[in-house]
C-alpha atoms as a PDB file:
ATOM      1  CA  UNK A   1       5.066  13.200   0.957  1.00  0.00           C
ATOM      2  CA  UNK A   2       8.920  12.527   1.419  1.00  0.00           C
ATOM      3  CA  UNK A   3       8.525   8.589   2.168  1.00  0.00           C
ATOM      4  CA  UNK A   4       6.344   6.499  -0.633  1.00  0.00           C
ATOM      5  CA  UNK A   5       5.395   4.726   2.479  1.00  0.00           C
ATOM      6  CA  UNK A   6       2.751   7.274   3.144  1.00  0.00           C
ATOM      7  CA  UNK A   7       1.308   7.099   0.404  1.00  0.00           C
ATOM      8  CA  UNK A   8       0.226   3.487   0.991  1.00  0.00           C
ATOM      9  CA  UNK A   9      -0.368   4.426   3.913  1.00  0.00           C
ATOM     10  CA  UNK A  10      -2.830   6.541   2.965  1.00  0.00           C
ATOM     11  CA  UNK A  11      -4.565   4.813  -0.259  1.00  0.00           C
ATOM     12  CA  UNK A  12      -4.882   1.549   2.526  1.00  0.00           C
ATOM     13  CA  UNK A  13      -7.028   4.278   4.207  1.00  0.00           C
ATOM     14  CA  UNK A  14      -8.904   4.414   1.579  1.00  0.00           C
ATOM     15  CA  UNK A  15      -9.991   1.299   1.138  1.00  0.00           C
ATOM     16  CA  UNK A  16     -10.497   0.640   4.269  1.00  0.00           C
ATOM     17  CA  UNK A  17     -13.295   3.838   4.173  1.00  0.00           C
ATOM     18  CA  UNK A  18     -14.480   1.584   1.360  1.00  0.00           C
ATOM     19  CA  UNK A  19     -15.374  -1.214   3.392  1.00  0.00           C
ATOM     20  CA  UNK A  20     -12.339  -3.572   2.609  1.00  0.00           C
ATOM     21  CA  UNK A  21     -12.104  -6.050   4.982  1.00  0.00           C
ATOM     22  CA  UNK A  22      -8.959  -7.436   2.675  1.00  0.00           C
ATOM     23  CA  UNK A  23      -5.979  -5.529   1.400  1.00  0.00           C
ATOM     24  CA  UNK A  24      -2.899  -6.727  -0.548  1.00  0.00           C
ATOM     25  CA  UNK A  25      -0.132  -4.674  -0.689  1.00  0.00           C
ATOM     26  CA  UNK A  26       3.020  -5.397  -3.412  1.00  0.00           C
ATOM     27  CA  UNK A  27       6.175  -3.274  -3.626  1.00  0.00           C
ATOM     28  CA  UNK A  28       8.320  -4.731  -6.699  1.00  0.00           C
ATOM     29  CA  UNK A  29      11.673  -2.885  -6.911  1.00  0.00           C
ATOM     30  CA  UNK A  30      12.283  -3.920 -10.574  1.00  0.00           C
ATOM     31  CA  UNK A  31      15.673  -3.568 -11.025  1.00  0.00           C
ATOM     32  CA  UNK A  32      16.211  -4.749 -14.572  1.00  0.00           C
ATOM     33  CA  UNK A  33      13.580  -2.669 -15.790  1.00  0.00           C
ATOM     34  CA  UNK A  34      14.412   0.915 -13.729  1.00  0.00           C
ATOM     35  CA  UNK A  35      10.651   0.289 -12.013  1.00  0.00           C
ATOM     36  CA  UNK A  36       9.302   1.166  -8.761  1.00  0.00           C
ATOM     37  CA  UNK A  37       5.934  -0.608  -8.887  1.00  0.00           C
ATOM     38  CA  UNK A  38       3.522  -0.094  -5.779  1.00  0.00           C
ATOM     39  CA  UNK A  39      -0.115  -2.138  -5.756  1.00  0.00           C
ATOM     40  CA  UNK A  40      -2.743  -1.712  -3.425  1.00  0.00           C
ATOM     41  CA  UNK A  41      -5.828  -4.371  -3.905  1.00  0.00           C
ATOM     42  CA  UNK A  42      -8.807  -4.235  -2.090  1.00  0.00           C
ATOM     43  CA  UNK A  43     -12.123  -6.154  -1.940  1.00  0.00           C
ATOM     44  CA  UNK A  44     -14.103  -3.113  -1.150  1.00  0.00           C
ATOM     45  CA  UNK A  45     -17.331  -1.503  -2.940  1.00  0.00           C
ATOM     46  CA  UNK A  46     -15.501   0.006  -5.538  1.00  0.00           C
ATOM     47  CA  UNK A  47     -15.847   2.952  -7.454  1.00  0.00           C
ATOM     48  CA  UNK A  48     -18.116   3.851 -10.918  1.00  0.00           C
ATOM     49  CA  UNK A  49     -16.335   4.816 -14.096  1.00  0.00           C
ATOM     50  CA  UNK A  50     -16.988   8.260 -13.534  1.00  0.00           C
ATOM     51  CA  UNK A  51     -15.401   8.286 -10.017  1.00  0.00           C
ATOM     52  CA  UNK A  52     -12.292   6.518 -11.443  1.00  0.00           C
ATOM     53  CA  UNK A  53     -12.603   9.801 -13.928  1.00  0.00           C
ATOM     54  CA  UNK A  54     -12.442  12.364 -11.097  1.00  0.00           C
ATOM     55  CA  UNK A  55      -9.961  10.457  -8.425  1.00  0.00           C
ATOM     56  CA  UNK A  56      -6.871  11.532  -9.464  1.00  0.00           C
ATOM     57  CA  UNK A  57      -8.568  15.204  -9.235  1.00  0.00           C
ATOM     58  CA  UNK A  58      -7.640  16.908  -5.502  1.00  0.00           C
ATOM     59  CA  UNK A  59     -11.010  19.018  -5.419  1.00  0.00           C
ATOM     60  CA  UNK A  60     -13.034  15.555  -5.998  1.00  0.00           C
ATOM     61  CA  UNK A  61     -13.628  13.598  -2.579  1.00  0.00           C
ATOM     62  CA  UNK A  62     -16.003  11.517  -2.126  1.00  0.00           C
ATOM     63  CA  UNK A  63     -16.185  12.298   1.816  1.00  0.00           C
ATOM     64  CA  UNK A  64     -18.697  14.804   3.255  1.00  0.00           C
ATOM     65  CA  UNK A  65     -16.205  16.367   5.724  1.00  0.00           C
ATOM     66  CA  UNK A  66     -14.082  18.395   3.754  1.00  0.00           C
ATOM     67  CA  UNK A  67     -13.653  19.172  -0.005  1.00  0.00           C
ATOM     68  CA  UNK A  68     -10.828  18.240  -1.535  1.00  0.00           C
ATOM     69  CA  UNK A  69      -8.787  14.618  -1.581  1.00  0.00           C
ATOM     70  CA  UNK A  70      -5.222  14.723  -1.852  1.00  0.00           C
ATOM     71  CA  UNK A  71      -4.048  11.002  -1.345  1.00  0.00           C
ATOM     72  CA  UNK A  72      -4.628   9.816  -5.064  1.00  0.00           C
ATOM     73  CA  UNK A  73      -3.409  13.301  -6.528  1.00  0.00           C
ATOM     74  CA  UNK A  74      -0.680  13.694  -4.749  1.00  0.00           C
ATOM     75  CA  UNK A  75       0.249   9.876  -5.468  1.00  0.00           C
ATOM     76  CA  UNK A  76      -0.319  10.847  -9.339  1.00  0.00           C
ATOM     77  CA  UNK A  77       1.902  13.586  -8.921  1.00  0.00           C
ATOM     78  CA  UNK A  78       4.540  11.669  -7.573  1.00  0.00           C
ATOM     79  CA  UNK A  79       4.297   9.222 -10.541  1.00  0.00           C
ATOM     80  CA  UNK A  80       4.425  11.523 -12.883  1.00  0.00           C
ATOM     81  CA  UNK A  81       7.646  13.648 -11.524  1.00  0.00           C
ATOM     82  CA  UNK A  82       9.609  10.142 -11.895  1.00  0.00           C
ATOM     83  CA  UNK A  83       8.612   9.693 -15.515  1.00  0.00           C
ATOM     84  CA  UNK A  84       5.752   6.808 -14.382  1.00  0.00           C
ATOM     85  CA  UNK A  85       2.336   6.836 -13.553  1.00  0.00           C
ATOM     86  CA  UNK A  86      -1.197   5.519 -12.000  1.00  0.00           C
ATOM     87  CA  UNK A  87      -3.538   3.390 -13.034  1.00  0.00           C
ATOM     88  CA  UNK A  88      -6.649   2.466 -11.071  1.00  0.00           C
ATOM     89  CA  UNK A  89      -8.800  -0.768 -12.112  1.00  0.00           C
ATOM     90  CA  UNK A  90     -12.396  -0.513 -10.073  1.00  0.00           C
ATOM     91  CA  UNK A  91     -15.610  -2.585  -9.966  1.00  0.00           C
ATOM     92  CA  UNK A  92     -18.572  -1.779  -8.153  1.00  0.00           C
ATOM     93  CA  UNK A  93     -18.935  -4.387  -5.488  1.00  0.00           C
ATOM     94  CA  UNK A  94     -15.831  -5.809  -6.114  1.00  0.00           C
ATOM     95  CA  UNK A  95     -13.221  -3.707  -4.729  1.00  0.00           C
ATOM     96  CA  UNK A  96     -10.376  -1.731  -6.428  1.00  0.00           C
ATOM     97  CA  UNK A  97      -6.788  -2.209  -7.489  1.00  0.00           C
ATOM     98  CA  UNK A  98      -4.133   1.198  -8.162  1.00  0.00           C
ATOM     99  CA  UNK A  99      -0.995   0.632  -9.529  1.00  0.00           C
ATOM    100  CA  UNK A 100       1.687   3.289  -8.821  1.00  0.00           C
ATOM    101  CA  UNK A 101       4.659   3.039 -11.235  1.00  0.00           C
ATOM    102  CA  UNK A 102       7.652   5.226 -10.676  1.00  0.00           C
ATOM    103  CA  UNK A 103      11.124   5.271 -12.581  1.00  0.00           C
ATOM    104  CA  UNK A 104      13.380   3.403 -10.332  1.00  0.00           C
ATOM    105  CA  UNK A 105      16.235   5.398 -10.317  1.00  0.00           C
ATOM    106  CA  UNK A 106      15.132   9.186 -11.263  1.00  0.00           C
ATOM    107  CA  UNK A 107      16.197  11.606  -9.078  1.00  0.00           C
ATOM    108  CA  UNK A 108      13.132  12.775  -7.929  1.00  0.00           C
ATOM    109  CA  UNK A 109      12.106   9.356  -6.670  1.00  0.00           C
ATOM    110  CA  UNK A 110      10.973   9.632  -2.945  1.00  0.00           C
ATOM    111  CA  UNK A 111      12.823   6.534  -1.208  1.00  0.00           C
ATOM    112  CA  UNK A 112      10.385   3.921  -0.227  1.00  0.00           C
ATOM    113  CA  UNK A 113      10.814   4.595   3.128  1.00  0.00           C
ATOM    114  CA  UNK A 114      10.346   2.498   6.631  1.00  0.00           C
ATOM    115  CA  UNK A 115       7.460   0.223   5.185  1.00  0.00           C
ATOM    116  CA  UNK A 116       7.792  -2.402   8.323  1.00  0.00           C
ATOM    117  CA  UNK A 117       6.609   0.643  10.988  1.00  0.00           C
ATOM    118  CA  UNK A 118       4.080   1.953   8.429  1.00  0.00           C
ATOM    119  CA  UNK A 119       3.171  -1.978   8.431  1.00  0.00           C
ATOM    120  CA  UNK A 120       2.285  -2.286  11.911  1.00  0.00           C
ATOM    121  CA  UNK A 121       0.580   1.055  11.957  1.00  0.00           C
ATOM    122  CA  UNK A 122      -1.805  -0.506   9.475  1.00  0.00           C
ATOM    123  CA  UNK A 123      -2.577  -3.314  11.000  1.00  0.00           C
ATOM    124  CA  UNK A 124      -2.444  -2.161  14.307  1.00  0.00           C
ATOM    125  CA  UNK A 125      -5.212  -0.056  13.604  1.00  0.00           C
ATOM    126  CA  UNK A 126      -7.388  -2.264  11.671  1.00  0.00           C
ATOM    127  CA  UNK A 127      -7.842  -5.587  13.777  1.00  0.00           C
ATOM    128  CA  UNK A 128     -10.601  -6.868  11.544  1.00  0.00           C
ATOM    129  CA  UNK A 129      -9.198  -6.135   8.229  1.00  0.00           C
ATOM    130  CA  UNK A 130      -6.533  -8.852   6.643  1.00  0.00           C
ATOM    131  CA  UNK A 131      -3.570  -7.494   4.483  1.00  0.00           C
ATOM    132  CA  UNK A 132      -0.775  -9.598   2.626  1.00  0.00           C
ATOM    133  CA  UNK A 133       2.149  -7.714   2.247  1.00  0.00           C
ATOM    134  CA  UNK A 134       4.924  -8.541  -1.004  1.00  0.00           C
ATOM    135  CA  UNK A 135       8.421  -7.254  -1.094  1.00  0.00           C
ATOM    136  CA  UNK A 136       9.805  -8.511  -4.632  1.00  0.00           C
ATOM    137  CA  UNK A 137      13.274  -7.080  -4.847  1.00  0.00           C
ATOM    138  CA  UNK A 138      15.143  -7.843  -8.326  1.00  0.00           C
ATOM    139  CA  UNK A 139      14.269 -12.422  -8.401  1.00  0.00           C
ATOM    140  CA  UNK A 140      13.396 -12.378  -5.138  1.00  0.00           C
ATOM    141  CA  UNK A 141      10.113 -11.937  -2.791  1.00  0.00           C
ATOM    142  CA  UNK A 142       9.472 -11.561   0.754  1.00  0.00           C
ATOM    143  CA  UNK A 143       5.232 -12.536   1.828  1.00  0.00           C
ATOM    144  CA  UNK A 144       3.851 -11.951   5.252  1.00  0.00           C
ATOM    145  CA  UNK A 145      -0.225 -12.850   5.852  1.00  0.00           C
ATOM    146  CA  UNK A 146      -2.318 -11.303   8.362  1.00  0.00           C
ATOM    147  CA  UNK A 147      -4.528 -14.436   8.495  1.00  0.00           C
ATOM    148  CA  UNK A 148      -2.039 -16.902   8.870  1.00  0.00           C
ATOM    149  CA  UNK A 149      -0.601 -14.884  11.476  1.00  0.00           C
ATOM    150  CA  UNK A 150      -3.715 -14.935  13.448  1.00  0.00           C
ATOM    151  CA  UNK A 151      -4.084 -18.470  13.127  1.00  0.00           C
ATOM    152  CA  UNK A 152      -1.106 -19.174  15.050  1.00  0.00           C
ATOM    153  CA  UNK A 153      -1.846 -16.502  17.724  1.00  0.00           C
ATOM    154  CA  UNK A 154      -5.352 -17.962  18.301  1.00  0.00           C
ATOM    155  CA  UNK A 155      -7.162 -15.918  21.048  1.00  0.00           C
ATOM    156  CA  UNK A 156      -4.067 -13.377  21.287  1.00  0.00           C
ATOM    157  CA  UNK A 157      -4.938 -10.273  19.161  1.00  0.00           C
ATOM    158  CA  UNK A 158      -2.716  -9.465  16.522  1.00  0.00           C
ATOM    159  CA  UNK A 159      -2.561  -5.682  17.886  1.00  0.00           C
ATOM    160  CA  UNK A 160      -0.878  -6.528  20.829  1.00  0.00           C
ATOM    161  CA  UNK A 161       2.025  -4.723  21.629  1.00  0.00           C
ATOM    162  CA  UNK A 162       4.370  -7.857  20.909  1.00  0.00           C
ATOM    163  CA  UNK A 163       2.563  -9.125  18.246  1.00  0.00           C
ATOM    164  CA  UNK A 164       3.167  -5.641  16.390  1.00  0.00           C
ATOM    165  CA  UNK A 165       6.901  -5.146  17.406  1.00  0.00           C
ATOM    166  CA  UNK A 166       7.224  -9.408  16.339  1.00  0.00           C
ATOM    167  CA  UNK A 167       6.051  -7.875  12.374  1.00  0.00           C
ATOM    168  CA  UNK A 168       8.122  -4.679  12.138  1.00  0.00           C
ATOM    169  CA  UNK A 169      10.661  -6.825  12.596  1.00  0.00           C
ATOM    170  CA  UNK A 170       9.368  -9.919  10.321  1.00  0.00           C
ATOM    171  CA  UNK A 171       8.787  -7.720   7.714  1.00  0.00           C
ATOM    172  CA  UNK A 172      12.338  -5.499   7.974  1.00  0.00           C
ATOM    173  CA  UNK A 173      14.190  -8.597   8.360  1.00  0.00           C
ATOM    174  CA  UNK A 174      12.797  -9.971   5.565  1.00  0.00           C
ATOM    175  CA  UNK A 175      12.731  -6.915   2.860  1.00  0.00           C
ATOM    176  CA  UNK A 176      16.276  -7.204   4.095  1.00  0.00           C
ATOM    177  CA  UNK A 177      17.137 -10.609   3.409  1.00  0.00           C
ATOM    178  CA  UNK A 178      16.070 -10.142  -0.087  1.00  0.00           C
ATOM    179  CA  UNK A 179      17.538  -7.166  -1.090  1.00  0.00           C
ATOM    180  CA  UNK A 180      21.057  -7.956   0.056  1.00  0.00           C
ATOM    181  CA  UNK A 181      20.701  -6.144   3.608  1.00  0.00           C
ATOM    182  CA  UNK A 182      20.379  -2.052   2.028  1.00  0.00           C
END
């Protein structure tokens, strides 16, 4: 995938398939330490030790309709071309939590990519399902909240049109404001 954005993207899929109905997401450019960390943290069903074995496998799925899953393996790959790596923390009924840590600044590093559209994809397409989304860029950190959001907005759903432009643009403005503007 040429944008890590994808990739969360695509493991947010996941636990939404799990039955997630809330899903934190945390970038953490760590500067000082030449560390791209990416989090996903769900409260879905889980997975058994012996899935957690097989995830980062492409001809494992756990889907009936097809047979192989890329999304973690290709993530693992990705890790692993930038001298970092994955590590996946899952409880059965309790949901599950992968860490993605890449080398900041290798070379093969895909850039992070446009995280604020790939943001209101996500929750554009998942009304009932709450996500918090971190930006932590060197000592600094950018939070938005699905749930407060739809406090304020009351009876307007947060997939309106609007609504969704209104947190591209939240969410850019504020990874921005953090980071110095790049």
């Amino acid at each position: 995938m040429k944008e890590l954005s994808y990739h969360i993207l695509d493991i947010v899929q996941n636990s939404i398939s799990a039955g997630a109905n809330l899903i934190d997401i945390v970038v953490n450019e760590n500067i000082y330490e030449d560390k791209l960390v990416i989090i996903v943290n769900d409260n879905g069903k889980g997975m058994s030790e012996s899935t957690i074995e097989k995830v980062k496998d492409p001809f494992f799925t756990s889907r009936d309709t097809r047979k192989v899953g890329l999304g973690v393996p290709l993530l693992y790959a990705a890790t692993q071309r930038c001298q970092g790596d994955l590590y996946i923390d899952s409880n059965l009924g309790k949901g599950t939590k992968i860490v993605a840590v890449f080398k900041y600044s290798h070379i093969d590093r895909a850039p992070l990519g446009n995280i604020w559209d790939t943001m209101k994809v996500i929750i554009g397409c998942n009304e009932d399902v709450d996500f918090t989304y971190t930006h932590i860029y060197k000592d600094q950190s950018f939070n938005i909240d699905t749930r407060e959001i739809k406090k304020i907005l009351k009876e307007v759903p947060i997939t309106s049109p609007d609504v969704l432009e209104w947190i591209g643009d939240y969410i850019k403005d504020g990874i921005k404001s953090i980071n110095g503007g790049t």
